[in-house]
PDB file of N, CA and C in Angstrom:
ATOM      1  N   UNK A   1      49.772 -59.153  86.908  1.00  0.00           N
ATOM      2  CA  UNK A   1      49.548 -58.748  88.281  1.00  0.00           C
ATOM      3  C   UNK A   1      50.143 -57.363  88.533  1.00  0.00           C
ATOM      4  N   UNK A   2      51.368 -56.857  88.177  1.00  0.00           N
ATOM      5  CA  UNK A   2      52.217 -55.909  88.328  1.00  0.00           C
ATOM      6  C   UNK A   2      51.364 -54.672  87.846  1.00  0.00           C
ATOM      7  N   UNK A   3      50.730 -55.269  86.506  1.00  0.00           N
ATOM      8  CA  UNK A   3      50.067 -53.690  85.831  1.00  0.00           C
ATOM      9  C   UNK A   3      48.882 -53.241  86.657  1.00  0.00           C
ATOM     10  N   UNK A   4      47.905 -54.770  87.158  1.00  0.00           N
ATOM     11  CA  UNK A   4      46.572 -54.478  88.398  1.00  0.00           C
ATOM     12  C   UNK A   4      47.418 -53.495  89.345  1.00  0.00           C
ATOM     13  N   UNK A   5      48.539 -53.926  89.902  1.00  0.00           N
ATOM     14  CA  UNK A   5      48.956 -52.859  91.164  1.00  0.00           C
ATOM     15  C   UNK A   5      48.350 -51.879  90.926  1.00  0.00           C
ATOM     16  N   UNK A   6      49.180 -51.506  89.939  1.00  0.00           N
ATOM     17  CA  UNK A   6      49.921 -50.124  89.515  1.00  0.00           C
ATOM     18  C   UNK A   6      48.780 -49.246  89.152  1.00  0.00           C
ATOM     19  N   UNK A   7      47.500 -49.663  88.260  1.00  0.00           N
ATOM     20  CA  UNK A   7      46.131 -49.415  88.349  1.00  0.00           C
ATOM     21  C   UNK A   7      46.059 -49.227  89.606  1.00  0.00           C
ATOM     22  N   UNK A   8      45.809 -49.940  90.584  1.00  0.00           N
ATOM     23  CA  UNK A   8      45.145 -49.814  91.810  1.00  0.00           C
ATOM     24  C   UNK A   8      45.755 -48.251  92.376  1.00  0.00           C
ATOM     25  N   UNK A   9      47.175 -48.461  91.887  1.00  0.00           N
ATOM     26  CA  UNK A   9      47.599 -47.341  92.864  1.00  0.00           C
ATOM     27  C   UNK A   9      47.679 -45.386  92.114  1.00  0.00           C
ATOM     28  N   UNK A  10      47.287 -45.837  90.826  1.00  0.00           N
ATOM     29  CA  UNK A  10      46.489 -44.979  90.317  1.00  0.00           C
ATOM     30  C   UNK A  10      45.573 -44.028  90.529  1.00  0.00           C
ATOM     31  N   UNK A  11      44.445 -45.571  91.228  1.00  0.00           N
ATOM     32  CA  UNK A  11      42.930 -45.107  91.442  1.00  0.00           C
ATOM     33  C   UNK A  11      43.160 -44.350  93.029  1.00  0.00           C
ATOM     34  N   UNK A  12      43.856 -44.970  93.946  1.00  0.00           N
ATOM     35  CA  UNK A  12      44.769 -44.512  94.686  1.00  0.00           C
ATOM     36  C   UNK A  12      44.584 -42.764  94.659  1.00  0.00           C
ATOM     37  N   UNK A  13      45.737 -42.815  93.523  1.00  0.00           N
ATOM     38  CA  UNK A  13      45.908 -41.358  93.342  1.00  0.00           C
ATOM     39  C   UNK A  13      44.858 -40.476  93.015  1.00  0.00           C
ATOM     40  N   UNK A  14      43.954 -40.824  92.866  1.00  0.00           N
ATOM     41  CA  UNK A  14      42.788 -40.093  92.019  1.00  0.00           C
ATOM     42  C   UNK A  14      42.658 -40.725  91.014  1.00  0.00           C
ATOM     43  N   UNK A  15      42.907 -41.062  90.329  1.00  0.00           N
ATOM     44  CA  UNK A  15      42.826 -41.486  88.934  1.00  0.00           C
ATOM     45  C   UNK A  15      41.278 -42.081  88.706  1.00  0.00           C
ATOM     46  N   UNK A  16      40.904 -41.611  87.315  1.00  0.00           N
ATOM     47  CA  UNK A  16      39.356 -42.565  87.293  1.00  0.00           C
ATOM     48  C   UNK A  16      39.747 -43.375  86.193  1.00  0.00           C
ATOM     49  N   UNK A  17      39.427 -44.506  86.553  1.00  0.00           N
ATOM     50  CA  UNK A  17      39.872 -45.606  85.658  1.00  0.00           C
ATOM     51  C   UNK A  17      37.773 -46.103  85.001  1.00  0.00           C
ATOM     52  N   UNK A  18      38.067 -45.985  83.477  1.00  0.00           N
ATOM     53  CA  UNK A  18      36.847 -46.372  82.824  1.00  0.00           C
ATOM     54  C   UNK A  18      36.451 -47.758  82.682  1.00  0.00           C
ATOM     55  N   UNK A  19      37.660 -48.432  82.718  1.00  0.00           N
ATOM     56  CA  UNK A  19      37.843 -49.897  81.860  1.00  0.00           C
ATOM     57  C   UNK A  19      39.341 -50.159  81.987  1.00  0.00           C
ATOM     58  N   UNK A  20      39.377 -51.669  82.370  1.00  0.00           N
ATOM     59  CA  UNK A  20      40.588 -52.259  81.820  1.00  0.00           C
ATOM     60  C   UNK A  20      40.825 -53.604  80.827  1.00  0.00           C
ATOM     61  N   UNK A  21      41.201 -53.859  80.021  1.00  0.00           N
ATOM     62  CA  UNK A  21      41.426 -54.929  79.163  1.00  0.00           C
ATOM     63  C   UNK A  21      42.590 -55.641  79.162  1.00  0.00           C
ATOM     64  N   UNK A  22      42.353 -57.068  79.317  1.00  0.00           N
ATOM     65  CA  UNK A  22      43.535 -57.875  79.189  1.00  0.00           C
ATOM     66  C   UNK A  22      43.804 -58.178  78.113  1.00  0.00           C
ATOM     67  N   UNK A  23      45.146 -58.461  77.479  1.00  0.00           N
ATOM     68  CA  UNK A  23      45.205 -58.837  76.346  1.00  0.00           C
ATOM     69  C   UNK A  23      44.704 -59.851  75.500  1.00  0.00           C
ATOM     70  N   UNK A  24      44.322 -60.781  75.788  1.00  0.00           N
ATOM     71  CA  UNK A  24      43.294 -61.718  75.338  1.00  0.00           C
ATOM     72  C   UNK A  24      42.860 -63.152  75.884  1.00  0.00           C
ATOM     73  N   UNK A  25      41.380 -63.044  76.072  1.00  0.00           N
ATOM     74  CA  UNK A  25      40.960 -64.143  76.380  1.00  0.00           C
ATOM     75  C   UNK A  25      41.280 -65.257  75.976  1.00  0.00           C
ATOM     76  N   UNK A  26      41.701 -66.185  74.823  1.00  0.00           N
ATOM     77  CA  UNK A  26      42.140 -66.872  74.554  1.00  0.00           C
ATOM     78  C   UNK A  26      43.399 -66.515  73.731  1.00  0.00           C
ATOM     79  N   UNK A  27      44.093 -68.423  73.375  1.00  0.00           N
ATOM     80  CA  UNK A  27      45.525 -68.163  72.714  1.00  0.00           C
ATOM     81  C   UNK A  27      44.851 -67.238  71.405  1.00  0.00           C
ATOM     82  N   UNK A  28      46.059 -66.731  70.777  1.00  0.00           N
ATOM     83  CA  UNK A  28      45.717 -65.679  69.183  1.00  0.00           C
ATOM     84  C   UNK A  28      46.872 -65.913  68.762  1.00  0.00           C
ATOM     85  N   UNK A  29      46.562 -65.933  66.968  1.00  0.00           N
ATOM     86  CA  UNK A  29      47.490 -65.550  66.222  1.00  0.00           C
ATOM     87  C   UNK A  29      48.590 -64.208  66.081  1.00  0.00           C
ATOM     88  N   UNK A  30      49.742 -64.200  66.458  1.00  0.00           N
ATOM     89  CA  UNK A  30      50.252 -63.331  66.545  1.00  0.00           C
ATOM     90  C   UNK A  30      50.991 -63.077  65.075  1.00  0.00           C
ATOM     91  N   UNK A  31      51.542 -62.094  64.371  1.00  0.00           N
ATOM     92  CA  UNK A  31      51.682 -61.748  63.097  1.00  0.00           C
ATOM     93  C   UNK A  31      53.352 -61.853  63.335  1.00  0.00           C
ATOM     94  N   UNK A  32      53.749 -61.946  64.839  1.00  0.00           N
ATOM     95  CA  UNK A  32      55.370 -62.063  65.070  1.00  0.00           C
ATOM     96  C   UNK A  32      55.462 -63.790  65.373  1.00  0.00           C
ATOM     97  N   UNK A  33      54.770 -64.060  65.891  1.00  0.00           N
ATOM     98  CA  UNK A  33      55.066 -65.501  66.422  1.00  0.00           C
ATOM     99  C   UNK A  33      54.111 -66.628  66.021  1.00  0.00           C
ATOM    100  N   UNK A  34      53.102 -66.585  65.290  1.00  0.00           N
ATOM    101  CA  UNK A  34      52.276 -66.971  65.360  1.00  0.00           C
ATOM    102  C   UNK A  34      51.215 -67.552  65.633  1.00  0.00           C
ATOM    103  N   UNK A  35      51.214 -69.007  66.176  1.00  0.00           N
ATOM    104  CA  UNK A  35      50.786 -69.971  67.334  1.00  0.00           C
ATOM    105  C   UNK A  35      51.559 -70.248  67.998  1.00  0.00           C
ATOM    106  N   UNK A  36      52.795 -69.758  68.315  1.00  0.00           N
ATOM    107  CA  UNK A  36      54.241 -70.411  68.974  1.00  0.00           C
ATOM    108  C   UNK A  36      54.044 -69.789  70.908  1.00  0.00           C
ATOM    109  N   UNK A  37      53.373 -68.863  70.609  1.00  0.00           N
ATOM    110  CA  UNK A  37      53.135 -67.985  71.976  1.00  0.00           C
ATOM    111  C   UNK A  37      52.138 -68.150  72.658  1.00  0.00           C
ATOM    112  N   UNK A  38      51.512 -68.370  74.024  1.00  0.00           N
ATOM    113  CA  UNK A  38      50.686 -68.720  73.922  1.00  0.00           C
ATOM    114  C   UNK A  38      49.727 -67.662  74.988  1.00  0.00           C
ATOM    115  N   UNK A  39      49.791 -66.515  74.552  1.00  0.00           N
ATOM    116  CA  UNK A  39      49.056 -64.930  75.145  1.00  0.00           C
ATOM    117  C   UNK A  39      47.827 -65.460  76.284  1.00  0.00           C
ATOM    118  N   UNK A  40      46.832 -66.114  75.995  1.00  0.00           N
ATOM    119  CA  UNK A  40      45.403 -65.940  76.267  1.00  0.00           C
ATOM    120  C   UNK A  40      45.196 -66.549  77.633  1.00  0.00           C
ATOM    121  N   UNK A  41      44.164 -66.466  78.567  1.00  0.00           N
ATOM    122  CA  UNK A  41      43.745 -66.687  79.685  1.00  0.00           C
ATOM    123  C   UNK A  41      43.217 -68.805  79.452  1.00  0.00           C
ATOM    124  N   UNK A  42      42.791 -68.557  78.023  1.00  0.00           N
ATOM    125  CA  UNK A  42      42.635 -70.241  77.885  1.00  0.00           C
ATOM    126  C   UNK A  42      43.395 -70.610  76.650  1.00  0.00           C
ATOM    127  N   UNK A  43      44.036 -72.062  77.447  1.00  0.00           N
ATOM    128  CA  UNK A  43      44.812 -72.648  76.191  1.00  0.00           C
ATOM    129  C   UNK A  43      43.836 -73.279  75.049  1.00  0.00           C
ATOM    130  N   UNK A  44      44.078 -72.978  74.081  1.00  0.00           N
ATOM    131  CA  UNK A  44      43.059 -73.505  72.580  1.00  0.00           C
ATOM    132  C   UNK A  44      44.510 -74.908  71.802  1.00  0.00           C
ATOM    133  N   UNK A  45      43.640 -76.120  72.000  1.00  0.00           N
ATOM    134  CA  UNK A  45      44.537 -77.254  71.202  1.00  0.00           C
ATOM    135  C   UNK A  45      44.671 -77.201  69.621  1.00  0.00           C
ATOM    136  N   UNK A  46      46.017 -76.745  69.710  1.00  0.00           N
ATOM    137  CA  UNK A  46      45.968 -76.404  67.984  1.00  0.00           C
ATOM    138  C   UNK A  46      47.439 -76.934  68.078  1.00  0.00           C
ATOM    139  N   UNK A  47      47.426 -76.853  66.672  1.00  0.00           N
ATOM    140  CA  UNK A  47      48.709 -77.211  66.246  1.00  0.00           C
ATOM    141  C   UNK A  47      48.839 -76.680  64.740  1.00  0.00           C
ATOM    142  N   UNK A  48      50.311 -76.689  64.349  1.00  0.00           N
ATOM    143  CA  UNK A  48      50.379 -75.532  63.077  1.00  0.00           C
ATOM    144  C   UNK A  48      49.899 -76.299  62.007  1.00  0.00           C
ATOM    145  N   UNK A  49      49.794 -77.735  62.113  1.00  0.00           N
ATOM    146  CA  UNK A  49      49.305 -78.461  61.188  1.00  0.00           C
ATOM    147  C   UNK A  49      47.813 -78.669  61.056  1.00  0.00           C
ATOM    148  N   UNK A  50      47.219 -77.951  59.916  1.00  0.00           N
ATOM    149  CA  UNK A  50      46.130 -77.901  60.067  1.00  0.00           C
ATOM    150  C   UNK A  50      44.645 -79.323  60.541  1.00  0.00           C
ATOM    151  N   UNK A  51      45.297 -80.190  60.005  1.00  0.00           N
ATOM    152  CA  UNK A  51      44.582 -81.743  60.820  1.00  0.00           C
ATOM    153  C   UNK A  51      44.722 -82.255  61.936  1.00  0.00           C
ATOM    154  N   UNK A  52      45.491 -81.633  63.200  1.00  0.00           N
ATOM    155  CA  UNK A  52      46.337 -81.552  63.975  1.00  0.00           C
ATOM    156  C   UNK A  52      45.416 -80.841  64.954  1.00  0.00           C
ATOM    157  N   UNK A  53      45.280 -81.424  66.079  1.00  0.00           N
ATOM    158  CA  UNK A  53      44.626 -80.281  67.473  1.00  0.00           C
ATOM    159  C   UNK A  53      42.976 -80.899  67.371  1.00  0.00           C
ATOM    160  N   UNK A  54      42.420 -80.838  68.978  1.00  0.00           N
ATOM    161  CA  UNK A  54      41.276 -81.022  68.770  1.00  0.00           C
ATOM    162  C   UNK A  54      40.505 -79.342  69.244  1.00  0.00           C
ATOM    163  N   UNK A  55      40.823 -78.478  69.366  1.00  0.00           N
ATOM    164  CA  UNK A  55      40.329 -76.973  69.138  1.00  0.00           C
ATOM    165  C   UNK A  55      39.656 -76.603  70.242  1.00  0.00           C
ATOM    166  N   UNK A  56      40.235 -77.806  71.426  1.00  0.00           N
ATOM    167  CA  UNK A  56      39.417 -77.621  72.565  1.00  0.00           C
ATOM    168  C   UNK A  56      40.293 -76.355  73.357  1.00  0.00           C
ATOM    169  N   UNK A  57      38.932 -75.928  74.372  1.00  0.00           N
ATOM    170  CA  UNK A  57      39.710 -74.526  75.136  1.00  0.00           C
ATOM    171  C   UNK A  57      39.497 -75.325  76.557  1.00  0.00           C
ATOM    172  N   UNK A  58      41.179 -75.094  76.899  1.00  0.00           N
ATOM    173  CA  UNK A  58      41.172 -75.420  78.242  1.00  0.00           C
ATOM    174  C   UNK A  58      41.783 -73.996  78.970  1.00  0.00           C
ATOM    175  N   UNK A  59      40.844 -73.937  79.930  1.00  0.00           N
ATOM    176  CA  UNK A  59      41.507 -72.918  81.075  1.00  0.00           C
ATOM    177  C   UNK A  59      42.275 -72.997  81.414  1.00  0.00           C
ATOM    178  N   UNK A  60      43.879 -71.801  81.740  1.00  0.00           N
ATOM    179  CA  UNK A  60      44.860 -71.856  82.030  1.00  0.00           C
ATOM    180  C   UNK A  60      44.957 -71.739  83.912  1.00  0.00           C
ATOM    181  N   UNK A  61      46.083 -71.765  84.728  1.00  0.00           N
ATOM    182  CA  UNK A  61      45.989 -71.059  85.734  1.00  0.00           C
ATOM    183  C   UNK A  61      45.559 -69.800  85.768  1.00  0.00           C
ATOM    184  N   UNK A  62      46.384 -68.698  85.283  1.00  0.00           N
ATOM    185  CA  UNK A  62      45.869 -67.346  85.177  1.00  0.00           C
ATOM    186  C   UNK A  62      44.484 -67.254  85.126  1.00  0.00           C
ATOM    187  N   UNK A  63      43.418 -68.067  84.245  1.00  0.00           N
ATOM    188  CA  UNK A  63      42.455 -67.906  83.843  1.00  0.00           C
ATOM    189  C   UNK A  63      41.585 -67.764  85.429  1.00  0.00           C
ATOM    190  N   UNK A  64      41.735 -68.736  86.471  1.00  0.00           N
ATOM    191  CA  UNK A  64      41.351 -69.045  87.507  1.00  0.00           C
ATOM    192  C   UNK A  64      41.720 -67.660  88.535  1.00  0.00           C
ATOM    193  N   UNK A  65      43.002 -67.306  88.491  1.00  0.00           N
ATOM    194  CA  UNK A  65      43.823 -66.087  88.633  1.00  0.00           C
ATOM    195  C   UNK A  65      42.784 -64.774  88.498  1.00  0.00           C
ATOM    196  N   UNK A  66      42.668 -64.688  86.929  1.00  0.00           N
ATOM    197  CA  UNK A  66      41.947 -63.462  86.731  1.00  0.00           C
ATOM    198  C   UNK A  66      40.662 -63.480  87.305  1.00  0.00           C
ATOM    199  N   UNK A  67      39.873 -64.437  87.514  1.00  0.00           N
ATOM    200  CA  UNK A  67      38.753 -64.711  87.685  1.00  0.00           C
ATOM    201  C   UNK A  67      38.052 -63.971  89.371  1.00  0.00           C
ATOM    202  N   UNK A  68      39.169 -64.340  89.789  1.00  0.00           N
ATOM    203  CA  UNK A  68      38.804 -64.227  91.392  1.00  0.00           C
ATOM    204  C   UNK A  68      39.972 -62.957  91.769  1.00  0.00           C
ATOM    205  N   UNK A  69      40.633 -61.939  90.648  1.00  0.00           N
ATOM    206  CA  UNK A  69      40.490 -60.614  90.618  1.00  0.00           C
ATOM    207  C   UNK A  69      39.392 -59.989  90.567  1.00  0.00           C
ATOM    208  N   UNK A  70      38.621 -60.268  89.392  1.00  0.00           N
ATOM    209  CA  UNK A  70      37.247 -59.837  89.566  1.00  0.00           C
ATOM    210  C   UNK A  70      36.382 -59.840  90.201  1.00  0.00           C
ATOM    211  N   UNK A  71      36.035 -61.005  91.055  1.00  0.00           N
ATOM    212  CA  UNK A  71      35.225 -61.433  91.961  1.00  0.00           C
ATOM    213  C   UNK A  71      35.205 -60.737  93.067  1.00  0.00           C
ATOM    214  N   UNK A  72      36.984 -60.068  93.764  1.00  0.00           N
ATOM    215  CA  UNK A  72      37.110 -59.105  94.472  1.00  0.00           C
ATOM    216  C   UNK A  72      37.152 -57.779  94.346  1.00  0.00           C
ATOM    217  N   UNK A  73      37.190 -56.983  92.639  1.00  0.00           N
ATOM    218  CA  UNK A  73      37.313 -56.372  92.196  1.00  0.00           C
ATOM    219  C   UNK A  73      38.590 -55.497  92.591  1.00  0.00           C
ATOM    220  N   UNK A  74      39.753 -56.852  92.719  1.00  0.00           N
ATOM    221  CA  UNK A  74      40.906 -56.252  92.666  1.00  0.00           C
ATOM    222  C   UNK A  74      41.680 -56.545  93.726  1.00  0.00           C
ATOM    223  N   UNK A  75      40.807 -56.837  95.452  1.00  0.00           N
ATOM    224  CA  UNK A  75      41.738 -56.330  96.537  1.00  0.00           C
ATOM    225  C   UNK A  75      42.199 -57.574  96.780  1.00  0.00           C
ATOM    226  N   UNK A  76      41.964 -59.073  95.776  1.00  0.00           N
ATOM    227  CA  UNK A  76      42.906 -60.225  95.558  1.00  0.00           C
ATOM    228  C   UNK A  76      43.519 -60.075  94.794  1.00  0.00           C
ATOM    229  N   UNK A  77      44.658 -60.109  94.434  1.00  0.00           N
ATOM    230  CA  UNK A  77      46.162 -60.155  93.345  1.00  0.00           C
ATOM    231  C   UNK A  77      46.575 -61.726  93.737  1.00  0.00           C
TER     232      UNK A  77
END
């Protein structure tokens, strides 16, 4: 939410903003943490054991969050 502001107040300034990207749509392997973190807008059922997890993607809050940023294109936080 903090970084949307701060964009906003950017564009504010003049700024032309091309694109913004969130860090990732779903959970990811991280090369520091690996599955331990859980980054993404949807939770993915895994587990480190590979027979383990049914690989389903469930939407997080945020996910709902980001969603209806967009929808307003911003002037909801």
């Amino acid at each position: 939410k903090a970084h949307i502001e701060e964009l906003k107040k950017a564009c504010d300034d003049g700024c032309q903003v091309l694109a913004y990207c969130t860090w990732s749509y779903t959970d990811l392997l991280s090369w520091l943490n690996g599955y331990q973190k859980r980054y993404g807008f949807v939770y993915v059922d895994r587990e480190e054991d590979e027979n383990s997890g049914t690989l389903n993607r469930i939407p997080k809050d945020s996910y709902y969050w980001y969603q209806k940023v967009i929808k307003t294109n911003g002037e909801e936080l």
